[in-house]
PDB file of N, CA and C in Angstrom:
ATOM      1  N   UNK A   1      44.494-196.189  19.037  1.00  0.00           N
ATOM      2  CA  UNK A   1      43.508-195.151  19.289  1.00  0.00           C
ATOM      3  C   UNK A   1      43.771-194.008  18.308  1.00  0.00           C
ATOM      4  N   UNK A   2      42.921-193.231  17.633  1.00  0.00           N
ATOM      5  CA  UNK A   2      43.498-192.536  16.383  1.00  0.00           C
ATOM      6  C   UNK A   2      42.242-191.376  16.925  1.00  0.00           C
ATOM      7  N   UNK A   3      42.888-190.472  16.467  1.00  0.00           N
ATOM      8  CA  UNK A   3      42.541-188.844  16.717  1.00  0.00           C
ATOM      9  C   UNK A   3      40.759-189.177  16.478  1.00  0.00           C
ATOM     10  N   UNK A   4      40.144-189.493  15.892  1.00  0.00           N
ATOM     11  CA  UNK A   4      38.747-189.086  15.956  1.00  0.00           C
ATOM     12  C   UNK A   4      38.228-190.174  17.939  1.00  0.00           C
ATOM     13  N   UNK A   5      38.748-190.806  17.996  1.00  0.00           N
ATOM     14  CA  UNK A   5      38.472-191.202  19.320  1.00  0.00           C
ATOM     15  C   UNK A   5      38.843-190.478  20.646  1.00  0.00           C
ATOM     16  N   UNK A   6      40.036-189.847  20.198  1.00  0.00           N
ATOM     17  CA  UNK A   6      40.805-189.355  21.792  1.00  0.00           C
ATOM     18  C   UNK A   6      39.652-187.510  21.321  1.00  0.00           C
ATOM     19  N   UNK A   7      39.066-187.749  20.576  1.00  0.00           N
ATOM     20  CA  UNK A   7      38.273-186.085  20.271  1.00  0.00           C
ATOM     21  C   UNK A   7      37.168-186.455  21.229  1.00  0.00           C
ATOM     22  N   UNK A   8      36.322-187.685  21.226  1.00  0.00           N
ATOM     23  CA  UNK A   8      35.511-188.080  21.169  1.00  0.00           C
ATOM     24  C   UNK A   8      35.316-188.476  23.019  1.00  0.00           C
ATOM     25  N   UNK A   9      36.325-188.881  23.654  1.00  0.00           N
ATOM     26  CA  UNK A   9      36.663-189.317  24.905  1.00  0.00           C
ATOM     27  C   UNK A   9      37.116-187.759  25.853  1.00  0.00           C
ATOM     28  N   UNK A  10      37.613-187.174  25.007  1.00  0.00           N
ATOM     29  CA  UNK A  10      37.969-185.652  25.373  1.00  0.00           C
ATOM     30  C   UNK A  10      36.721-184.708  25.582  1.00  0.00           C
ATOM     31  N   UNK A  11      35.572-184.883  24.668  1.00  0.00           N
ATOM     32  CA  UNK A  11      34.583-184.252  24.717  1.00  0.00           C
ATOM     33  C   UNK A  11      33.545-184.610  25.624  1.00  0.00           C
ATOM     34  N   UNK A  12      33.617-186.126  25.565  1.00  0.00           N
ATOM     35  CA  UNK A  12      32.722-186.929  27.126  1.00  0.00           C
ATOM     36  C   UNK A  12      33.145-186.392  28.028  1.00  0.00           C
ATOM     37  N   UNK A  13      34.349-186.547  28.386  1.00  0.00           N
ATOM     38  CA  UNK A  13      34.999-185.977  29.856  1.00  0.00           C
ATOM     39  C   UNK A  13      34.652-184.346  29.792  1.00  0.00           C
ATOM     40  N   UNK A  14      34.506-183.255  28.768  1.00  0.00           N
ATOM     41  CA  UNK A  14      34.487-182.293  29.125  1.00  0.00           C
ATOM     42  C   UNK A  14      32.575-182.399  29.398  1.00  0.00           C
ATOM     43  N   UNK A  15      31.879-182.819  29.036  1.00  0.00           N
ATOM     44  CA  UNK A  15      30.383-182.676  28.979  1.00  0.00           C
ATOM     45  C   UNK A  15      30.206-183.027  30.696  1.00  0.00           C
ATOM     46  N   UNK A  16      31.186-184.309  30.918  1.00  0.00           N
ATOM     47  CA  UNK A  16      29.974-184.863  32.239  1.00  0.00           C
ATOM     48  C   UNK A  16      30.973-183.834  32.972  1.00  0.00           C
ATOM     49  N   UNK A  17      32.093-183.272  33.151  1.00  0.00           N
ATOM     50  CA  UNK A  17      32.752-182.349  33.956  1.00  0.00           C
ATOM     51  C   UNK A  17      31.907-181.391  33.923  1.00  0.00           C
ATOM     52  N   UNK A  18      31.385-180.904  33.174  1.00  0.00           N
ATOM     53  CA  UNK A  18      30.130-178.968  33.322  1.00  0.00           C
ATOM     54  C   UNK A  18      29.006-179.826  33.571  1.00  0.00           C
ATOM     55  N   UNK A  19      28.952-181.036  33.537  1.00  0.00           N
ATOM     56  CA  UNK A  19      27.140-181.534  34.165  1.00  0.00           C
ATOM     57  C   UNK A  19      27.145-181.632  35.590  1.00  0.00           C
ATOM     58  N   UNK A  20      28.473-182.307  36.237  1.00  0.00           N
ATOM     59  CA  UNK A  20      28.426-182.081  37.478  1.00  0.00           C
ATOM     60  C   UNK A  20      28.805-180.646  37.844  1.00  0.00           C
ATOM     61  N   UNK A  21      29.608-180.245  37.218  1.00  0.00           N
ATOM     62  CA  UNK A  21      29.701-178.796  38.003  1.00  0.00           C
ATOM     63  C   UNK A  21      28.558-178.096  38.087  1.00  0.00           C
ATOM     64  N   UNK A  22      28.060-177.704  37.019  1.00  0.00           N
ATOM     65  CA  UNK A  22      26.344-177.347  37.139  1.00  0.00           C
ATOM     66  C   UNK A  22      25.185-178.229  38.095  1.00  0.00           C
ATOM     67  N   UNK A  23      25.025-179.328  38.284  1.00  0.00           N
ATOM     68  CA  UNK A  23      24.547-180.172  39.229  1.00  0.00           C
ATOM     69  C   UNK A  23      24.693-179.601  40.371  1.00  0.00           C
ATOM     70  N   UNK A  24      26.062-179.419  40.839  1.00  0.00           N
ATOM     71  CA  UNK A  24      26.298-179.135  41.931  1.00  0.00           C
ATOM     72  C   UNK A  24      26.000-178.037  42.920  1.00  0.00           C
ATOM     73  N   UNK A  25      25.922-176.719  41.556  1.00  0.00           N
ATOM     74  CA  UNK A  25      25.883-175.542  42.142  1.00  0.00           C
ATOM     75  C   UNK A  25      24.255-175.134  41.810  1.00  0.00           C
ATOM     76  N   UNK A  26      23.545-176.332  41.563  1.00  0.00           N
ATOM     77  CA  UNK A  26      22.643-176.152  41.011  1.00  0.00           C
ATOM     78  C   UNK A  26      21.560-176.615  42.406  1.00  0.00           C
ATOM     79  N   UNK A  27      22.594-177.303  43.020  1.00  0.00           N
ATOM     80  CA  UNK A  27      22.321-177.980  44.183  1.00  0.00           C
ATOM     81  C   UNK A  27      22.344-177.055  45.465  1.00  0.00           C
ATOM     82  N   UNK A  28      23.619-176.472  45.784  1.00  0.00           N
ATOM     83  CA  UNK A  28      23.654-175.461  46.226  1.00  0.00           C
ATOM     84  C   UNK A  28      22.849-174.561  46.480  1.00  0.00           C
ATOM     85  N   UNK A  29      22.480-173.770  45.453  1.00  0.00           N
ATOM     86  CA  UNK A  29      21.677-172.791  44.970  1.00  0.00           C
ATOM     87  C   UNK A  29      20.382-173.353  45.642  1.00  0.00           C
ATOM     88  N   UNK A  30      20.023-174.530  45.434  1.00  0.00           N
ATOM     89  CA  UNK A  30      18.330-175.136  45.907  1.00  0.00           C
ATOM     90  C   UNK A  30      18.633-175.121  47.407  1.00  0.00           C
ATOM     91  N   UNK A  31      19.441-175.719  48.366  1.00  0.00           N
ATOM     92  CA  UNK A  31      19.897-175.900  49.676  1.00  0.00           C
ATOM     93  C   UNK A  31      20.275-174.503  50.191  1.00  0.00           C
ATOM     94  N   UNK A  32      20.576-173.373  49.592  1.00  0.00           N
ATOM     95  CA  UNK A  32      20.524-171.760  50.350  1.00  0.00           C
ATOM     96  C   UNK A  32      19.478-171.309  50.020  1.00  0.00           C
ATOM     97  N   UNK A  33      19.072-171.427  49.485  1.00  0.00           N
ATOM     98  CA  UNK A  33      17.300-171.062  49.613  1.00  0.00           C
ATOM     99  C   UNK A  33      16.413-171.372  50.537  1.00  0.00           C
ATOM    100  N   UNK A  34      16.557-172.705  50.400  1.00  0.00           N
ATOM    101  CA  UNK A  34      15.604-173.519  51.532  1.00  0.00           C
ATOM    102  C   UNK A  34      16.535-173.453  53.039  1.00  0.00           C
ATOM    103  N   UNK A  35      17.150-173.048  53.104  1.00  0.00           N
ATOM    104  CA  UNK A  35      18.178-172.654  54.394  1.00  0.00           C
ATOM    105  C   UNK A  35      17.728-171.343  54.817  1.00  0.00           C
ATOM    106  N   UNK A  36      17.476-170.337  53.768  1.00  0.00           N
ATOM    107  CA  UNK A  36      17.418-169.018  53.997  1.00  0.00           C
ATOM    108  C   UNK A  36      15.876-168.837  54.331  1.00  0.00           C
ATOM    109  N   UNK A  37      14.993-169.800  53.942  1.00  0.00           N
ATOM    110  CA  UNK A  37      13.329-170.010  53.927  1.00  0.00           C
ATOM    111  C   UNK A  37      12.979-170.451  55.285  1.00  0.00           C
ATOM    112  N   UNK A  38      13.975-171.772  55.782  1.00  0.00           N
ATOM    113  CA  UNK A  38      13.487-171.983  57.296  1.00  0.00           C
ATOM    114  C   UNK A  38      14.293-171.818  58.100  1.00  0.00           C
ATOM    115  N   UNK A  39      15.199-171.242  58.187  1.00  0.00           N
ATOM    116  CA  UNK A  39      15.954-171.025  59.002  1.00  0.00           C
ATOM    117  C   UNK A  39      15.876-169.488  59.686  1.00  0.00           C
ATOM    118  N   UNK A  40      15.688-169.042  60.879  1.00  0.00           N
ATOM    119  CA  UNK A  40      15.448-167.976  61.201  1.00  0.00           C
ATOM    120  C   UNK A  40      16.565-167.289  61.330  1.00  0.00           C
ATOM    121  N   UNK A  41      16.676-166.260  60.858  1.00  0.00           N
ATOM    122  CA  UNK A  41      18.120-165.370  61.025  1.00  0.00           C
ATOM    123  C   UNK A  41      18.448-164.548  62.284  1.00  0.00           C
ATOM    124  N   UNK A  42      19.292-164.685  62.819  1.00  0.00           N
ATOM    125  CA  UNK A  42      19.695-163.788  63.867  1.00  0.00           C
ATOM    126  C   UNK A  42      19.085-162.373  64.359  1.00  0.00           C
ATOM    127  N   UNK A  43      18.867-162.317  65.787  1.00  0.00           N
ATOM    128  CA  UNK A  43      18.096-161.230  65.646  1.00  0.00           C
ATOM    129  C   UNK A  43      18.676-160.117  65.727  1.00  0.00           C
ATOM    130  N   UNK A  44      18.231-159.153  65.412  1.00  0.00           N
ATOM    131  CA  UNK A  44      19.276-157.944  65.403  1.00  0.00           C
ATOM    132  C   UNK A  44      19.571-157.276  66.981  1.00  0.00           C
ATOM    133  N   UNK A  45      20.919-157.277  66.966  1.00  0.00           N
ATOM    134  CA  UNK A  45      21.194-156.787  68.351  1.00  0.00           C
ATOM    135  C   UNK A  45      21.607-155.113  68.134  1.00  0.00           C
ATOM    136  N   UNK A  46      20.949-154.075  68.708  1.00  0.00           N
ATOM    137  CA  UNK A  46      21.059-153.211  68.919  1.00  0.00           C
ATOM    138  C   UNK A  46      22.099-152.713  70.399  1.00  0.00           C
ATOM    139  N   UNK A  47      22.817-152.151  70.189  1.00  0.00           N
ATOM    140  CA  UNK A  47      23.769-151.461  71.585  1.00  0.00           C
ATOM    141  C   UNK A  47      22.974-150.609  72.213  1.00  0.00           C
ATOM    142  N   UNK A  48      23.821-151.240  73.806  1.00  0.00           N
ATOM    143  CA  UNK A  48      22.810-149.954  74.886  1.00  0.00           C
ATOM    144  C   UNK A  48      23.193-148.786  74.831  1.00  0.00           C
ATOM    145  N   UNK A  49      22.089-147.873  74.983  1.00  0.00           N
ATOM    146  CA  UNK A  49      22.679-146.468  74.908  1.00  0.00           C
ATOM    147  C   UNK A  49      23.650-146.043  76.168  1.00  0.00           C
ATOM    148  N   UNK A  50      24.720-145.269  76.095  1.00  0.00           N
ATOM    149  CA  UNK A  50      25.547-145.276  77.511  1.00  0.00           C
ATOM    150  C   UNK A  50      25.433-143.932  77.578  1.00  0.00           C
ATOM    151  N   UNK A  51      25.427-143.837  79.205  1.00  0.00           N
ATOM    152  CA  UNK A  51      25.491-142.258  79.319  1.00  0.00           C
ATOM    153  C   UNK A  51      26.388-141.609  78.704  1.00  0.00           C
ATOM    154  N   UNK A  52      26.821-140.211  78.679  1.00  0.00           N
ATOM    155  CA  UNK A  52      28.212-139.800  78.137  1.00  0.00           C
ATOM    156  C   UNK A  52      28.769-139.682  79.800  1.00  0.00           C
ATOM    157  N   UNK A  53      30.001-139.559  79.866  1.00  0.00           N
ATOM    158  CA  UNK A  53      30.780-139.864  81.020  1.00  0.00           C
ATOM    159  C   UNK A  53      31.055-138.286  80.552  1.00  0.00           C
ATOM    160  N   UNK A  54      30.975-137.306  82.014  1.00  0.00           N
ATOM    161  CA  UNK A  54      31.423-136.064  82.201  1.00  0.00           C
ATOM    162  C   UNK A  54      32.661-136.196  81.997  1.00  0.00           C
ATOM    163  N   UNK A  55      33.264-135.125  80.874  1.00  0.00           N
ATOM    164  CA  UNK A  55      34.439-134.487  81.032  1.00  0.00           C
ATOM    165  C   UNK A  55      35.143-133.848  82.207  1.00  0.00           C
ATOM    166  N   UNK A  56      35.824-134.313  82.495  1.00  0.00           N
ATOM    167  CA  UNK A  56      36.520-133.167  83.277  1.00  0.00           C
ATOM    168  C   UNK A  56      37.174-132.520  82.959  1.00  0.00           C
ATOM    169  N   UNK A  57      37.382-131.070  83.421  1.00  0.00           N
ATOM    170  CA  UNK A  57      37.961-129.515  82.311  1.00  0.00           C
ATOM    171  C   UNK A  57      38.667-128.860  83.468  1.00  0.00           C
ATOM    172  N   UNK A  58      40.046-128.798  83.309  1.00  0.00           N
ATOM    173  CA  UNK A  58      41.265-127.702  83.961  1.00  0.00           C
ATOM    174  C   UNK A  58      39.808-126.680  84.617  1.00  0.00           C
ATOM    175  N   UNK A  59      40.489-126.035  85.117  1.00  0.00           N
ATOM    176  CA  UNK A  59      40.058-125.047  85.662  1.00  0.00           C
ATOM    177  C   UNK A  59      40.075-123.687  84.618  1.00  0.00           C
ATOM    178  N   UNK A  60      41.925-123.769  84.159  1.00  0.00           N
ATOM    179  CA  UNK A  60      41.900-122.709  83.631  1.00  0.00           C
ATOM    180  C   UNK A  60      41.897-123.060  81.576  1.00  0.00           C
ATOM    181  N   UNK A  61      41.427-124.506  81.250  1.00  0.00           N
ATOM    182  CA  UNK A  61      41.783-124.750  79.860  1.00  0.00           C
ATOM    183  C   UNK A  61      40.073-125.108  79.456  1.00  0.00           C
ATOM    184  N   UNK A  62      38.992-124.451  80.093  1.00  0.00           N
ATOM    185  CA  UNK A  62      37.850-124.606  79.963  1.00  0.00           C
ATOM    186  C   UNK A  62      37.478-124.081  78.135  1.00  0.00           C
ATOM    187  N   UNK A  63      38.323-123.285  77.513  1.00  0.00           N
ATOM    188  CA  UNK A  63      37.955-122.898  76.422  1.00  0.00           C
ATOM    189  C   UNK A  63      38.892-123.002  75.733  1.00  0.00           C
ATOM    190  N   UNK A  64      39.161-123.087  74.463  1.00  0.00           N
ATOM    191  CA  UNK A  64      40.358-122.616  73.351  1.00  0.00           C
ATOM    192  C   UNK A  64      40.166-120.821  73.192  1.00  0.00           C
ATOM    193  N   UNK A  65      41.751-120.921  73.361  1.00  0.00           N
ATOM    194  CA  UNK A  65      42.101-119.162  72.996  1.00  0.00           C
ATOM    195  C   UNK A  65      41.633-118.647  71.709  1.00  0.00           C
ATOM    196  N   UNK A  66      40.712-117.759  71.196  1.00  0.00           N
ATOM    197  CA  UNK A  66      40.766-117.010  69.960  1.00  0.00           C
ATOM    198  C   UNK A  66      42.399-117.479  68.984  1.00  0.00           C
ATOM    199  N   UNK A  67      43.252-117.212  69.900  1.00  0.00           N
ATOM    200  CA  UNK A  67      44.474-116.866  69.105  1.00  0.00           C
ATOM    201  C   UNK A  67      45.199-118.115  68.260  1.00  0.00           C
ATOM    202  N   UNK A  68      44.573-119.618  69.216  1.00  0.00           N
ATOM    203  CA  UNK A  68      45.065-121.136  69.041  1.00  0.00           C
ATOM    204  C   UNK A  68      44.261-120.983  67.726  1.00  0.00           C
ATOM    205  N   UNK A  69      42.563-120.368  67.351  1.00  0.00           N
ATOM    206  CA  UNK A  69      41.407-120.835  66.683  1.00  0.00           C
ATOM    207  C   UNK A  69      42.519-120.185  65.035  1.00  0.00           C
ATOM    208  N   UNK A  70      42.871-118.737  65.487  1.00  0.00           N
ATOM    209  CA  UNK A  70      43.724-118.348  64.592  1.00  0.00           C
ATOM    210  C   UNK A  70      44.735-118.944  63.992  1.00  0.00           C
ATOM    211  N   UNK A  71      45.593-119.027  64.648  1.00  0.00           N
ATOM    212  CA  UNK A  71      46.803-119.964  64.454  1.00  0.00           C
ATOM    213  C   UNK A  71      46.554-121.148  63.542  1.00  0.00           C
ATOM    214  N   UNK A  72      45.430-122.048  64.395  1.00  0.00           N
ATOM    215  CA  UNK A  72      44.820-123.019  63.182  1.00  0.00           C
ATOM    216  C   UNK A  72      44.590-122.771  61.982  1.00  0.00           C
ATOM    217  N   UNK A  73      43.384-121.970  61.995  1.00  0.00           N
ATOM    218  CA  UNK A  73      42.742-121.154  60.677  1.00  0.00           C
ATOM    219  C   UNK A  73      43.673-120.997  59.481  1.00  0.00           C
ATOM    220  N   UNK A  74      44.397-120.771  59.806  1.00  0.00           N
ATOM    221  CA  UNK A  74      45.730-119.908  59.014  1.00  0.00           C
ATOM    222  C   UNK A  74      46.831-121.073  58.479  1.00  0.00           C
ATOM    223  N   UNK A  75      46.744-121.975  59.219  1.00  0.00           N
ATOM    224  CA  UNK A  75      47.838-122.940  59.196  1.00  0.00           C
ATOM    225  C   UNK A  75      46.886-123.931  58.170  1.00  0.00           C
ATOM    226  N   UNK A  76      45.429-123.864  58.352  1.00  0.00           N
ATOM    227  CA  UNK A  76      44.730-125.225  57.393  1.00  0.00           C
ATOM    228  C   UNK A  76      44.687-123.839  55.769  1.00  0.00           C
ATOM    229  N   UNK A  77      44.710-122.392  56.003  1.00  0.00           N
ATOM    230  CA  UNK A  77      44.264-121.959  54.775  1.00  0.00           C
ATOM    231  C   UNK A  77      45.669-122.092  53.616  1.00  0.00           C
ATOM    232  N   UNK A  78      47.057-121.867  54.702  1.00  0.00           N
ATOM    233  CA  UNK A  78      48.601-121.760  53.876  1.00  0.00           C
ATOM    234  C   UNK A  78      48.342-123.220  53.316  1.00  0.00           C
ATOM    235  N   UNK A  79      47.755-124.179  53.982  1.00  0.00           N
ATOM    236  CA  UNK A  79      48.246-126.101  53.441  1.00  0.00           C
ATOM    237  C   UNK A  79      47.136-125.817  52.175  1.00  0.00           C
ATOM    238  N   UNK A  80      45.701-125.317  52.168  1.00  0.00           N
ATOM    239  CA  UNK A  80      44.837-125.280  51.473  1.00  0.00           C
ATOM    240  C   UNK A  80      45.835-124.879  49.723  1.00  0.00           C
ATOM    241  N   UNK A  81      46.365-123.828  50.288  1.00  0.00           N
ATOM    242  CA  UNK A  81      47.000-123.072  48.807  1.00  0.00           C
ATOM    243  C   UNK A  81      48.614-123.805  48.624  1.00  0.00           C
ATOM    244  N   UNK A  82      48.833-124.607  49.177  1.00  0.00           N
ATOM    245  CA  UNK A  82      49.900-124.904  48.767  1.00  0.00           C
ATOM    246  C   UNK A  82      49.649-125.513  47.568  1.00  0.00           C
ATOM    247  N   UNK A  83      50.772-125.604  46.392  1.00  0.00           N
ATOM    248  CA  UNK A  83      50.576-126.746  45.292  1.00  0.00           C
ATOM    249  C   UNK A  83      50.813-128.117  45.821  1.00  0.00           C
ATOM    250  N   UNK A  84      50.270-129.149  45.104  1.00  0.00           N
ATOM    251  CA  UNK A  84      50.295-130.528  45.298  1.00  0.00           C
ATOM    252  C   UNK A  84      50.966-130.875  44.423  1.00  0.00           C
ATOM    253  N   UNK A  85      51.951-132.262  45.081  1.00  0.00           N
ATOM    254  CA  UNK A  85      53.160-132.774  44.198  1.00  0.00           C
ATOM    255  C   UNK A  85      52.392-133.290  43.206  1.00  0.00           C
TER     256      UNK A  85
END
């Protein structure tokens, strides 16, 4: 067997290898279509709306203190200005 043959047997095998691969997905491609054409898709399920479930609130923790709102404030503006590594 001498080099212009094993070129020649090398190149068959690579041709019908991309004919079926292309065939295939060529196939594919025709069968999700026609899948996606008659086949009815799921219907959309929407969630029930739920009531909101009452909180229940301390007696005496019905509000945040001014002073907590401060405290925060102050604590997100020092992180704001800090430098970043």
């Amino acid at each position: 067997m001498d080099i212009k043959e094993s070129l020649f047997t090398a190149l068959t095998l690579l041709g019908l290898g991309m004919a079926f691969v292309y065939l295939f997905l060529g196939l594919l491609f025709i069968c999700i279509h026609l899948m996606a054409k008659y086949i009815p898709a799921d219907p959309v399920v929407t969630p029930a709306k739920r009531k909101k479930a009452a909180v229940p609130q301390a007696s005496g923790q019905s509000q945040v203190s001014p002073q907590v709102i401060a405290a925060i404030t102050s604590a997100v503006k020092q992180y704001r200005k800090a430098p970043t590594a």
